[in-house]
N, C-alpha and C. Protein backbone atom coordinates (compact mmCIF):
# COMPACT_ATOMS: atom_id res chain seq x y z
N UNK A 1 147.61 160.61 115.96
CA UNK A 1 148.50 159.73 116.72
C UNK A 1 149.62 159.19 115.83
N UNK A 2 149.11 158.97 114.55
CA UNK A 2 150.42 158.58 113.47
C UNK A 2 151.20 159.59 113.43
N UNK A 3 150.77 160.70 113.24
CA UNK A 3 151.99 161.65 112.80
C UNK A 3 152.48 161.35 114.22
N UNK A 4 151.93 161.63 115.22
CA UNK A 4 153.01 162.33 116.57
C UNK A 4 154.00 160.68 116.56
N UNK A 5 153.75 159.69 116.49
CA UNK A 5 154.98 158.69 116.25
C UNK A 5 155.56 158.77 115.67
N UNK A 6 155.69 159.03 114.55
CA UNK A 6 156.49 159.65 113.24
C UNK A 6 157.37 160.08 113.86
N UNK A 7 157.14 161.55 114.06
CA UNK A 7 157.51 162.26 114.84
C UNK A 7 158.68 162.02 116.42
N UNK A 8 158.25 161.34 116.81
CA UNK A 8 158.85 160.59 118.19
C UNK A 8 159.61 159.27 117.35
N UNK A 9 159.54 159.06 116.64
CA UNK A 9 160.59 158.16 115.93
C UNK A 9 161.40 158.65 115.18
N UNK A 10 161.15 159.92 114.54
CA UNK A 10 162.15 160.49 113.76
C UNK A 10 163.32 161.17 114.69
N UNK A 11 162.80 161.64 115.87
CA UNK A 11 163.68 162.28 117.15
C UNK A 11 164.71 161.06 117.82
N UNK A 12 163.99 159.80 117.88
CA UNK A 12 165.08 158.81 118.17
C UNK A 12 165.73 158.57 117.60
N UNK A 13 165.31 159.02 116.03
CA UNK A 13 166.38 157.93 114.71
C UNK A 13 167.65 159.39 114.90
N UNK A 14 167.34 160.85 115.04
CA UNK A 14 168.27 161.87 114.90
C UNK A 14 168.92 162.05 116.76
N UNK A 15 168.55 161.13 117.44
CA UNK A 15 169.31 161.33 118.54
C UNK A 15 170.07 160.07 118.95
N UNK A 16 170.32 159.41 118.16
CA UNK A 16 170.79 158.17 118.07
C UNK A 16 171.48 157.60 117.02
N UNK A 17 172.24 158.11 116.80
CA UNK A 17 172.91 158.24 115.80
C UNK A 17 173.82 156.46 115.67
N UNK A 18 173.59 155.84 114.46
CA UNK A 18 173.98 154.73 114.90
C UNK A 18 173.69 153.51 114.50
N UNK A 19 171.93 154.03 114.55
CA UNK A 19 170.73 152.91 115.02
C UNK A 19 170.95 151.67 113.77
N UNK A 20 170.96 150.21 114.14
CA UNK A 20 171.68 149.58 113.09
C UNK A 20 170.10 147.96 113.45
N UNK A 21 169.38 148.00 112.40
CA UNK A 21 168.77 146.67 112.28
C UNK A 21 168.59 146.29 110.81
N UNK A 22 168.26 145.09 110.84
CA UNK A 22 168.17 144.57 109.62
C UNK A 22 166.79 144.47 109.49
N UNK A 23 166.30 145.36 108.32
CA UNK A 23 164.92 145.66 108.57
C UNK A 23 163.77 144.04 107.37
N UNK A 24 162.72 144.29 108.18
CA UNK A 24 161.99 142.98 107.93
C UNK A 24 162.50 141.32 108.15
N UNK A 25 163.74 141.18 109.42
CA UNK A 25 163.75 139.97 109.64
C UNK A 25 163.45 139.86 111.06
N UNK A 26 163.48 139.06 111.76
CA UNK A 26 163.88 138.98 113.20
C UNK A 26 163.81 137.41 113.54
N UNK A 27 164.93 137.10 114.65
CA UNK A 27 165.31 136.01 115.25
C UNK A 27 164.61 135.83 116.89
N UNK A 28 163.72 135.48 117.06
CA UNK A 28 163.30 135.36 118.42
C UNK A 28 163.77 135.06 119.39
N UNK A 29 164.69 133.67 118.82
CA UNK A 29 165.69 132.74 119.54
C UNK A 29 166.86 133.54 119.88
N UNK A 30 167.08 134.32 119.66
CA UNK A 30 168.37 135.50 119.99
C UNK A 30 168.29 136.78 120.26
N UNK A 31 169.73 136.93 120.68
CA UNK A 31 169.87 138.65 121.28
C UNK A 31 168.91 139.56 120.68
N UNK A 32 168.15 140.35 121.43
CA UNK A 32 167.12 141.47 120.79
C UNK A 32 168.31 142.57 120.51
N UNK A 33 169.42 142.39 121.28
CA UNK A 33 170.35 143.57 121.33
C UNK A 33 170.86 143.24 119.96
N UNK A 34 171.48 141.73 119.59
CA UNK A 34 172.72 141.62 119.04
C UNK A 34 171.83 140.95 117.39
N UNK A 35 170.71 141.34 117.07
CA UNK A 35 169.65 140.71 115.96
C UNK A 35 170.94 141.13 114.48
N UNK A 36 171.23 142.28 114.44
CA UNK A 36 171.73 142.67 113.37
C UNK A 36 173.31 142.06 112.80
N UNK A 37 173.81 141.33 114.28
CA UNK A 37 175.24 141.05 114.74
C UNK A 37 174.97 139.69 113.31
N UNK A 38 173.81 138.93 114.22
CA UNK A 38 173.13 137.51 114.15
C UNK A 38 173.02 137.08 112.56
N UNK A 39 172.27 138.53 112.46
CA UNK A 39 171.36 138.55 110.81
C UNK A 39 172.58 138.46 109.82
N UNK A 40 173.95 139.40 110.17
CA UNK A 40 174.47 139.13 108.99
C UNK A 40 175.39 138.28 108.82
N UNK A 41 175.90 137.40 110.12
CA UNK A 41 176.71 136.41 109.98
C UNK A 41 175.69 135.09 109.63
N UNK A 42 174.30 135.04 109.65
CA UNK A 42 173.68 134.04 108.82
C UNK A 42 173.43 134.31 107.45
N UNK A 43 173.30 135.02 106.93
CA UNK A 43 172.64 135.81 105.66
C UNK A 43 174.23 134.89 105.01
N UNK A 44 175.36 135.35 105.75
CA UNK A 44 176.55 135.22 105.03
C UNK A 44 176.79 133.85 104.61
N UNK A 45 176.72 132.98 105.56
CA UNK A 45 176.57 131.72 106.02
C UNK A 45 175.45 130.59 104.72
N UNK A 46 174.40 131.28 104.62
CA UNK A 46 173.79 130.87 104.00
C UNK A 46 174.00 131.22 102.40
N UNK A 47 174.40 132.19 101.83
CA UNK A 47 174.72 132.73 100.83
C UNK A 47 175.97 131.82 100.00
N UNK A 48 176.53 131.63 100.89
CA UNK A 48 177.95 130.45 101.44
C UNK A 48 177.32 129.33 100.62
N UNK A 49 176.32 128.78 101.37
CA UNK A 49 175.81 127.10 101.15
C UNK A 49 175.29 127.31 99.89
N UNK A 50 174.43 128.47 99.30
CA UNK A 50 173.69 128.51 98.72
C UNK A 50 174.88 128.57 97.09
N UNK A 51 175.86 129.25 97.43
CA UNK A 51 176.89 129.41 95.98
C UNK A 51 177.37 127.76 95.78
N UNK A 52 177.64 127.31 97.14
CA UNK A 52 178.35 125.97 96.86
C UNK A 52 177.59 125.01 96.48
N UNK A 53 176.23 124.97 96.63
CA UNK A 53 175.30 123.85 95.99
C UNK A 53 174.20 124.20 94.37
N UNK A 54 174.83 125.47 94.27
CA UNK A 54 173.91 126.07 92.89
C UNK A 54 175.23 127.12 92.39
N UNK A 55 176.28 126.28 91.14
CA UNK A 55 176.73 126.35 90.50
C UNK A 55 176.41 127.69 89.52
N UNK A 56 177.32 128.98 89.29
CA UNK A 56 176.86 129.93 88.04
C UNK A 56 177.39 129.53 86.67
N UNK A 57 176.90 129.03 85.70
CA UNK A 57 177.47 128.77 84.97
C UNK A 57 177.58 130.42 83.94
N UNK A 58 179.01 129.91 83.09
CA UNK A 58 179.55 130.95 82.67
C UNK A 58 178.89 131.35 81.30
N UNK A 59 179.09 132.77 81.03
CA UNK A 59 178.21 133.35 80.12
C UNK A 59 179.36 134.07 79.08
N UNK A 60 179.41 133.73 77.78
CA UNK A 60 180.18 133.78 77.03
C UNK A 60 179.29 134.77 75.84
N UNK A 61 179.91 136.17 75.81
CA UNK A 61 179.61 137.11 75.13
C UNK A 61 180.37 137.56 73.82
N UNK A 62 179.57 137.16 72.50
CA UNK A 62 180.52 137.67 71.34
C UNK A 62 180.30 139.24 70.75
N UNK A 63 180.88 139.76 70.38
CA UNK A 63 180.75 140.85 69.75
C UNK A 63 180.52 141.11 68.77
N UNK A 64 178.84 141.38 68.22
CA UNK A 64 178.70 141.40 66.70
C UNK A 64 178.86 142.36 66.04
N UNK A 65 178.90 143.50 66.38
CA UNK A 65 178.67 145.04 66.36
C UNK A 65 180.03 145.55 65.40
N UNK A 66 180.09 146.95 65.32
CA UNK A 66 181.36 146.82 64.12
C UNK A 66 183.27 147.06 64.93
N UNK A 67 183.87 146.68 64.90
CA UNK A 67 185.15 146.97 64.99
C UNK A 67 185.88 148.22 64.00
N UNK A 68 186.94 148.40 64.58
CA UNK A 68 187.92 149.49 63.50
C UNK A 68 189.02 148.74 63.93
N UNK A 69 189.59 148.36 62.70
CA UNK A 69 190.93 147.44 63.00
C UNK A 69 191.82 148.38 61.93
N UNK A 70 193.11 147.77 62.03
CA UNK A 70 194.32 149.02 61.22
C UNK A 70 195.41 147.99 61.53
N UNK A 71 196.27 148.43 60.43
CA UNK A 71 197.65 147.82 60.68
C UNK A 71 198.33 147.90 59.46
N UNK A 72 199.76 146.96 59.27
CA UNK A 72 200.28 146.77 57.99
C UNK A 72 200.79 145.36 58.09
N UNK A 73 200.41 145.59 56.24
CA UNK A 73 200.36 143.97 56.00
C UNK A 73 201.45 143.39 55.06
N UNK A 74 202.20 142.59 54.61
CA UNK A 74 202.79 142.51 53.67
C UNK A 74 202.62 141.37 52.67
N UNK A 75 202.22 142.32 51.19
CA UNK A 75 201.45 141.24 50.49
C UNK A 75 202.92 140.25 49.35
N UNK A 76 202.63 138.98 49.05
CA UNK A 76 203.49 138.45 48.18
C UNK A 76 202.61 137.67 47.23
N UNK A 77 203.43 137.16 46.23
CA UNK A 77 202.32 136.45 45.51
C UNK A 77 202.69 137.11 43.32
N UNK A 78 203.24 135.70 42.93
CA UNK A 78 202.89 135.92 41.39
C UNK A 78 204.47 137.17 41.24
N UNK A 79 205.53 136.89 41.71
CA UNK A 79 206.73 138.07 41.44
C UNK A 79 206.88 138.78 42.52
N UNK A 80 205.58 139.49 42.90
CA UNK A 80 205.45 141.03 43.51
C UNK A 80 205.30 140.76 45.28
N UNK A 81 206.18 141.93 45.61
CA UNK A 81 205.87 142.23 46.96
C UNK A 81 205.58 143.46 47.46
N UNK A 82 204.99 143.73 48.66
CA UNK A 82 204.66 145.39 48.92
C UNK A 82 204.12 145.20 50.07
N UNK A 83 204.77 146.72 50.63
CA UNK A 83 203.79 146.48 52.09
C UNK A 83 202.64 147.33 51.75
N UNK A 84 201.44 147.08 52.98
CA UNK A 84 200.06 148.10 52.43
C UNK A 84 199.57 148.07 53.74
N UNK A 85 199.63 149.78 53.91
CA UNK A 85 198.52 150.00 55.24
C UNK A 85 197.42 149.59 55.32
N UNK A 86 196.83 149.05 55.83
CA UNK A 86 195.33 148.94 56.05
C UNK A 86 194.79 149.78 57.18
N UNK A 87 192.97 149.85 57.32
CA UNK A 87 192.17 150.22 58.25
C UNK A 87 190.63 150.32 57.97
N UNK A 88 190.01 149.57 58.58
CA UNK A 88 188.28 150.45 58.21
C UNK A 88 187.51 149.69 59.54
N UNK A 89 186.59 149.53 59.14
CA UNK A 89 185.67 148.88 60.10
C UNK A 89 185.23 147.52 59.80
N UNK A 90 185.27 146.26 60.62
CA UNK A 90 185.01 145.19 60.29
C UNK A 90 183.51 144.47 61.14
N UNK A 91 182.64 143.95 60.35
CA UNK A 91 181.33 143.56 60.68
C UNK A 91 181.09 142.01 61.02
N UNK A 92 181.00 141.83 62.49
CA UNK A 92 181.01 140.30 62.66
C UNK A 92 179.38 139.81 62.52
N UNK A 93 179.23 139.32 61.56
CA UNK A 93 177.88 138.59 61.51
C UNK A 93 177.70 137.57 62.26
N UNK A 94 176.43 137.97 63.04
CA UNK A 94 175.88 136.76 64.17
C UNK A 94 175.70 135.44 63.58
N UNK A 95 175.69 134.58 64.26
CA UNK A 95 175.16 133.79 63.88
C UNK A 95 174.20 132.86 64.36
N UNK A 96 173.23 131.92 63.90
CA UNK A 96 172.22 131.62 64.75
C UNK A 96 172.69 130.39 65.82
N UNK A 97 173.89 129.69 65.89
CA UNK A 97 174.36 128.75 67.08
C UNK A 97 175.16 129.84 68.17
N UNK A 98 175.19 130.82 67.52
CA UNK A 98 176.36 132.13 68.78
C UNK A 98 174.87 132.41 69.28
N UNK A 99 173.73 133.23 69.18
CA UNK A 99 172.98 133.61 69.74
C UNK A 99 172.16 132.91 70.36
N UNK A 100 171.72 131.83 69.58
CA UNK A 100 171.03 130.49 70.86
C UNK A 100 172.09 130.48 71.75
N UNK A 101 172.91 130.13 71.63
CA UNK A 101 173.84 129.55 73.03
C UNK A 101 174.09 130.60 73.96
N UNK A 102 174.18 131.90 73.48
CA UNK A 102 174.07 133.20 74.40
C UNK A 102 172.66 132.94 75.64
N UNK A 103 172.19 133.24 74.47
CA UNK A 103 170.64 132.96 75.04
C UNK A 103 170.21 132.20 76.40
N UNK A 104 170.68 130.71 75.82
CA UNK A 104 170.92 129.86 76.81
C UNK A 104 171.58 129.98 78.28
N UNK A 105 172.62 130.35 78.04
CA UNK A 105 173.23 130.58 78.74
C UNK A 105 172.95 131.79 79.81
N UNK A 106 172.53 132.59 79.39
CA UNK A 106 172.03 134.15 80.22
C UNK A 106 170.54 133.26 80.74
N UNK A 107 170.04 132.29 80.05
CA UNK A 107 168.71 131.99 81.10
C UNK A 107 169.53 130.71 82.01
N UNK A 108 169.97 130.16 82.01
CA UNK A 108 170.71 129.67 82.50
C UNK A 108 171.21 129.90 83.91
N UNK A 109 171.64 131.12 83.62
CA UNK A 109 172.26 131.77 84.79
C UNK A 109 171.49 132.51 85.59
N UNK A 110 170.34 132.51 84.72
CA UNK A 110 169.27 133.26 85.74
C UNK A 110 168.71 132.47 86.32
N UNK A 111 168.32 131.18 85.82
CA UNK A 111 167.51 130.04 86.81
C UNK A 111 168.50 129.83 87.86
N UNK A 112 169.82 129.73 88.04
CA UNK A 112 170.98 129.32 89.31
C UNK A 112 170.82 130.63 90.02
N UNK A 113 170.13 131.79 89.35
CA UNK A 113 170.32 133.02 90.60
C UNK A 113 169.42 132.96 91.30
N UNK A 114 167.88 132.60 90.90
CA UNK A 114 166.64 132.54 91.09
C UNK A 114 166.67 131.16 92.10
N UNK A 115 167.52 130.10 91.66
CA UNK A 115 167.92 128.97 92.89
C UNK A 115 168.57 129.43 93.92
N UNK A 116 169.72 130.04 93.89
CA UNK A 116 170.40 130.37 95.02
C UNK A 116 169.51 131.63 95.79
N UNK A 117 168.50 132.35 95.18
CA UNK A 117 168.05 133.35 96.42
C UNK A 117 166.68 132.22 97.21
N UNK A 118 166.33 131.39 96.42
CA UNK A 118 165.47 130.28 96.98
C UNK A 118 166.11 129.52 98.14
N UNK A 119 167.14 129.40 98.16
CA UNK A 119 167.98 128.16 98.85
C UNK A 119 168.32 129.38 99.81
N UNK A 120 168.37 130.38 99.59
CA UNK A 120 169.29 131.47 100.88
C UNK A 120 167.80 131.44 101.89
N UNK A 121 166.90 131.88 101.41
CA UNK A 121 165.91 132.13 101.64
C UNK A 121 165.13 130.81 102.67
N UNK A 122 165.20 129.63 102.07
CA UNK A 122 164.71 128.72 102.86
C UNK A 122 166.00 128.15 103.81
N UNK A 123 167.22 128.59 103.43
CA UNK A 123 168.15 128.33 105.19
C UNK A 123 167.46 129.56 105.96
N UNK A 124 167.45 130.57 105.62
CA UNK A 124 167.15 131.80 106.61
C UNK A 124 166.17 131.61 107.49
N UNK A 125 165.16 130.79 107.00
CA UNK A 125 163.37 130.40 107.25
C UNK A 125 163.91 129.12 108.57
N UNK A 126 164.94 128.12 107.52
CA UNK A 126 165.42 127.62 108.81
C UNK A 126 166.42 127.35 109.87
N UNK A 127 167.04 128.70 109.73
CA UNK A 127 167.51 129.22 110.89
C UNK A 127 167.25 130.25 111.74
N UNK A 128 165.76 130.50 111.80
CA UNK A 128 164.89 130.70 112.32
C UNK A 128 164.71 132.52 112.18
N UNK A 129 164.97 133.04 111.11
CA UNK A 129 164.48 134.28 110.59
C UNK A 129 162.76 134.48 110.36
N UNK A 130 162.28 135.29 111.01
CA UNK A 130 160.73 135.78 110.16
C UNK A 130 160.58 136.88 109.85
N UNK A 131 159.86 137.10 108.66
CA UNK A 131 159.66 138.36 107.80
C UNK A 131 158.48 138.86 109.27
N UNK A 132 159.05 140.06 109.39
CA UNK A 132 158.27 141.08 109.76
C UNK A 132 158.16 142.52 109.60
N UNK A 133 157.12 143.20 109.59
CA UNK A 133 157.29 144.82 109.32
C UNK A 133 158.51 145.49 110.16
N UNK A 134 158.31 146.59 109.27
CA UNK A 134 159.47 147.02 109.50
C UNK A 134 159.75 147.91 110.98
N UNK A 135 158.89 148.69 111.09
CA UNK A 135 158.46 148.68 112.92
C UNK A 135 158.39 147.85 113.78
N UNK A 136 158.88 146.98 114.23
CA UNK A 136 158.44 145.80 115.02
C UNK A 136 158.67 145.53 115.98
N UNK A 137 157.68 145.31 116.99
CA UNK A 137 158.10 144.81 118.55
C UNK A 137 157.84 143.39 119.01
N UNK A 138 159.38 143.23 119.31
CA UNK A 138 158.90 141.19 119.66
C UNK A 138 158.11 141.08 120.76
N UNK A 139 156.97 140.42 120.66
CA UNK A 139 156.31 140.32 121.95
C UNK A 139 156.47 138.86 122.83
N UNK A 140 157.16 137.88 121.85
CA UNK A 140 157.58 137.23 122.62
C UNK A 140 159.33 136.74 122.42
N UNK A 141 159.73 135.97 123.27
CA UNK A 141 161.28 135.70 122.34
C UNK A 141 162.11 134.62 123.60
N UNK A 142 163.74 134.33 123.64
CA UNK A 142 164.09 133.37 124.49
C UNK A 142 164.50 134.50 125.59
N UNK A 143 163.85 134.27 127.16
CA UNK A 143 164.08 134.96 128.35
C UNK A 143 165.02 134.61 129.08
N UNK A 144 165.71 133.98 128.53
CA UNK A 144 166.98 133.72 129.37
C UNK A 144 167.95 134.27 128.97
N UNK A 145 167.62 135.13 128.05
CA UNK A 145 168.70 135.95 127.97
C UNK A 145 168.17 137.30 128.28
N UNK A 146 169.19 138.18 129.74
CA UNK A 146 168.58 139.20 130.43
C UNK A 146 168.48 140.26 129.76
N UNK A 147 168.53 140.89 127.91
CA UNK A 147 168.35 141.64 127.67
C UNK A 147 166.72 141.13 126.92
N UNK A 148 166.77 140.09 126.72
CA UNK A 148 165.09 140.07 125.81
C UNK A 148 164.30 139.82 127.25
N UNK A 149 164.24 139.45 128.25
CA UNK A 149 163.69 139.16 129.44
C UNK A 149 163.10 140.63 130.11
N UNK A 150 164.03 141.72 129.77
CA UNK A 150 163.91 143.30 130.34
C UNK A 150 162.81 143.73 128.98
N UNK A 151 163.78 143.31 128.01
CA UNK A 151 162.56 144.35 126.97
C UNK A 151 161.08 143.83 126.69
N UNK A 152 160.81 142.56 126.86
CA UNK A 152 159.24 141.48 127.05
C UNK A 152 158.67 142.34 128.45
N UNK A 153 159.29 142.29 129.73
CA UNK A 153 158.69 143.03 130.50
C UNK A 153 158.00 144.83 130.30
N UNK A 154 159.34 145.20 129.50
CA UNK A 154 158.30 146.78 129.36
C UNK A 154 157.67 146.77 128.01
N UNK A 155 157.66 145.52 127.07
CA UNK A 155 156.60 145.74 126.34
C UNK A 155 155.46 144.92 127.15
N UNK A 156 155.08 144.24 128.03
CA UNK A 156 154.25 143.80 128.56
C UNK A 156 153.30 145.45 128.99
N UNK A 157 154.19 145.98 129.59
CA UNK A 157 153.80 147.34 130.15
C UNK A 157 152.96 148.30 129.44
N UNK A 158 153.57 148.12 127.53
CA UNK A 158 152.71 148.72 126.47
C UNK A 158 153.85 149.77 125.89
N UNK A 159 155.00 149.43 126.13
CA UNK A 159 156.16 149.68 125.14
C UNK A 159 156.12 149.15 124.05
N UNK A 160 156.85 150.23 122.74
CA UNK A 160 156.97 149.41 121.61
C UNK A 160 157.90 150.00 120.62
N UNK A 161 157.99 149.51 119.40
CA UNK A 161 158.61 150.19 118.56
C UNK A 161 160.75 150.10 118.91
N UNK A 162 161.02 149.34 118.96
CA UNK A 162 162.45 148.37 119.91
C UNK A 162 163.37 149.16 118.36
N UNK A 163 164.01 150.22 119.15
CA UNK A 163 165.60 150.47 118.35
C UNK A 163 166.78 150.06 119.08
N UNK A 164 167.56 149.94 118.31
CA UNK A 164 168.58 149.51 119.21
C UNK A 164 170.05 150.36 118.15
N UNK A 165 171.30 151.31 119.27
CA UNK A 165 171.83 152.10 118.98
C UNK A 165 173.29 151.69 119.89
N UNK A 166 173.98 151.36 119.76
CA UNK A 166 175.52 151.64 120.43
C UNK A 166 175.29 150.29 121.27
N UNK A 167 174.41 149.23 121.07
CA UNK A 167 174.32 149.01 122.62
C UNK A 167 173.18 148.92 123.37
N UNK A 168 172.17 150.23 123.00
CA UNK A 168 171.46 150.53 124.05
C UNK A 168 170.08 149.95 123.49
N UNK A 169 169.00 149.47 124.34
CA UNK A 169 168.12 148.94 123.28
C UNK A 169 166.45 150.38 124.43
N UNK A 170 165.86 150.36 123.29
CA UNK A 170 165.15 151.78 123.61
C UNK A 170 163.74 151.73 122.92
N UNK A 171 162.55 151.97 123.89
CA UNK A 171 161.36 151.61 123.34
C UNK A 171 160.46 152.91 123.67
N UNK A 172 158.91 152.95 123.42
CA UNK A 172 158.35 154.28 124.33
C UNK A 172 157.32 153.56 124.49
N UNK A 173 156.42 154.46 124.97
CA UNK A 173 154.78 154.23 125.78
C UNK A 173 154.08 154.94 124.93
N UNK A 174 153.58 155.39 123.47
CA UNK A 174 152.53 156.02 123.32
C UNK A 174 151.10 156.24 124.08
N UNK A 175 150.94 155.25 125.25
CA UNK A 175 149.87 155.38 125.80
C UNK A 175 149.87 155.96 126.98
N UNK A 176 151.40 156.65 127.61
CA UNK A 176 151.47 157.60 128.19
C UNK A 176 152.34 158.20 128.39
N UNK A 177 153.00 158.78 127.24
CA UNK A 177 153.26 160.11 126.68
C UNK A 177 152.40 160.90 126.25
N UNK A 178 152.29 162.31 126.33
CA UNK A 178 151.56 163.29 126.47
C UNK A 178 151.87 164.50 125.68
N UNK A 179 150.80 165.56 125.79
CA UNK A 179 151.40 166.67 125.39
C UNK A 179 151.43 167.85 126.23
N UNK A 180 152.53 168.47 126.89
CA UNK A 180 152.61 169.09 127.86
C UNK A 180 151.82 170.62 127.64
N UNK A 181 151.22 171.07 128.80
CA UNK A 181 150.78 172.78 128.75
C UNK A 181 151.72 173.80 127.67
N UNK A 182 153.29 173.35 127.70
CA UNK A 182 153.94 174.08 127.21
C UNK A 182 154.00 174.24 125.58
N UNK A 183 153.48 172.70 125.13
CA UNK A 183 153.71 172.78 123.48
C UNK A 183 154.32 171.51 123.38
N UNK A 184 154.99 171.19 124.16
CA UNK A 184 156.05 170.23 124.39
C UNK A 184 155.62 168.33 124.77
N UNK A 185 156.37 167.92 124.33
CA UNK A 185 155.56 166.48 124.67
C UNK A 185 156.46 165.86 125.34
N UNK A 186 156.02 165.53 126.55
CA UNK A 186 156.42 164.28 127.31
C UNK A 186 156.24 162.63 127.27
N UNK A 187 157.55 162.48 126.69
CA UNK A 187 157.83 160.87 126.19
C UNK A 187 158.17 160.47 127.43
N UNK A 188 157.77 158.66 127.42
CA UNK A 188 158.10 157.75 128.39
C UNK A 188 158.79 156.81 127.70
N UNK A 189 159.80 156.81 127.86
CA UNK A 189 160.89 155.70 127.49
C UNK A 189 161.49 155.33 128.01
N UNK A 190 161.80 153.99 127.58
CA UNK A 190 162.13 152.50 128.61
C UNK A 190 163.78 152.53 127.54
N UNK A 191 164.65 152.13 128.81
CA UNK A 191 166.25 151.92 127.93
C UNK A 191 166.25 150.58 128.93
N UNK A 192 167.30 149.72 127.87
CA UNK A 192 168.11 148.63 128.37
C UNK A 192 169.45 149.20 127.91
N UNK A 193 170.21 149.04 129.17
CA UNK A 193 172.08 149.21 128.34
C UNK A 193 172.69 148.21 128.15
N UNK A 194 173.45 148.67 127.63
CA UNK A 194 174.51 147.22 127.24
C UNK A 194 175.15 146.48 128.50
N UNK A 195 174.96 146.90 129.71
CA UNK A 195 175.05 146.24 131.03
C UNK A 195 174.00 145.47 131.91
N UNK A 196 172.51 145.86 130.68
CA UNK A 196 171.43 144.71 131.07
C UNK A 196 171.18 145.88 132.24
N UNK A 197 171.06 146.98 132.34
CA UNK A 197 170.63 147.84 133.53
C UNK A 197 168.77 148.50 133.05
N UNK A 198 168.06 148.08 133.36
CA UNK A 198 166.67 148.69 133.15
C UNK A 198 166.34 149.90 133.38
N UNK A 199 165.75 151.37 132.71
CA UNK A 199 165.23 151.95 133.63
C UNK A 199 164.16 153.01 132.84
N UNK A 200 163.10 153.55 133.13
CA UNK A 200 161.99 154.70 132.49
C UNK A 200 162.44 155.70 132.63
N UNK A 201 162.30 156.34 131.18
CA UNK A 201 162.22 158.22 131.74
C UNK A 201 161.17 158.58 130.99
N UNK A 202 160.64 159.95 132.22
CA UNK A 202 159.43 160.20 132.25
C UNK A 202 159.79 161.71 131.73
């Protein structure tokens, strides 16, 4: 039965070209159609609050490693003057207040990243996102809006597995779909369109 879903899901994902969710969240309180619309104008929103109240502080990188410098110089001094090419390689020795403060600073910036995915994370929680698998059928959600009201009814029925493509929101019946005499399998799938129009094909 796993494979043949597989299977019947891999045929929706290649006949549907499109198919757009944001996988492991969902909003109950909103469009089943429009979840992905929802997900990323909060994600954004919150990402927003989360930069403006957790500061990155800046990370200041020296270069200890060797250089090749070149040029000409002109020496004076004691009578004499002369110009003199120079060139070789020059060695900046670290030092131990440059590398603490590096240091610092790179953890630093990691505790404000480690804050800001905390702070994204608990607006998301409360603006009413829940982690769920990545297959997922809402079984419950707000019915006043006539596209989650249609799709609660045919998962009541024992629909599941909710893609949604152009618009169209699209579920099946594993419990009666079949496998035909021919080789062939007969799917039952439930569509909602983007006109809120219901209907099964058998």
């Amino acid at each position: 039965m796993r494979t043949f879903r597989r299977l019947v899901l891999g045929l929706f994902l290649l006949s549907m070209a499109g198919c757009a969710s944001q996988s492991g969240f969902y909003n109950h309180a909103l469009s089943f159609r429009n979840q992905p619309a929802h997900y990323n104008y909060d994600l954004a929103v919150c990402q927003n609050l989360a930069a403006a109240n957790v500061p990155m502080p800046p990370i200041t990188i020296s270069t200890n490693g060797p250089r090749y410098v070149f040029g000409t110089a002109d020496l004076t001094g004691r009578g004499i003057a002369a110009q003199v090419d120079y060139s070789g390689f020059v060695y900046e020795v670290p030092s131990f207040s440059s590398g603490f403060a590096q240091g610092f600073q790179m953890g630093s910036a990691v505790a404000a990243a480690a804050n800001r995915s905390s702070l994204v994370t608990r607006c998301m929680t409360l603006s009413g996102w829940q982690k769920v698998p990545k297959d997922y059928t809402p079984r419950y959600g707000n019915k006043e809006l006539p596209e989650n009201a249609k799709v609660l009814n045919f998962v009541s029925k024992g629909y599941r597995d909710l893609l949604i493509s152009q618009g169209h929101l699209t579920l099946w019946n594993p419990n009666t779909s079949y496998l035909k005499r021919n080789g062939t399998w007969g799917v039952d799938v439930a569509f909602v369109t983007p006109y809120n129009i219901a209907h099964e094909c058998r």
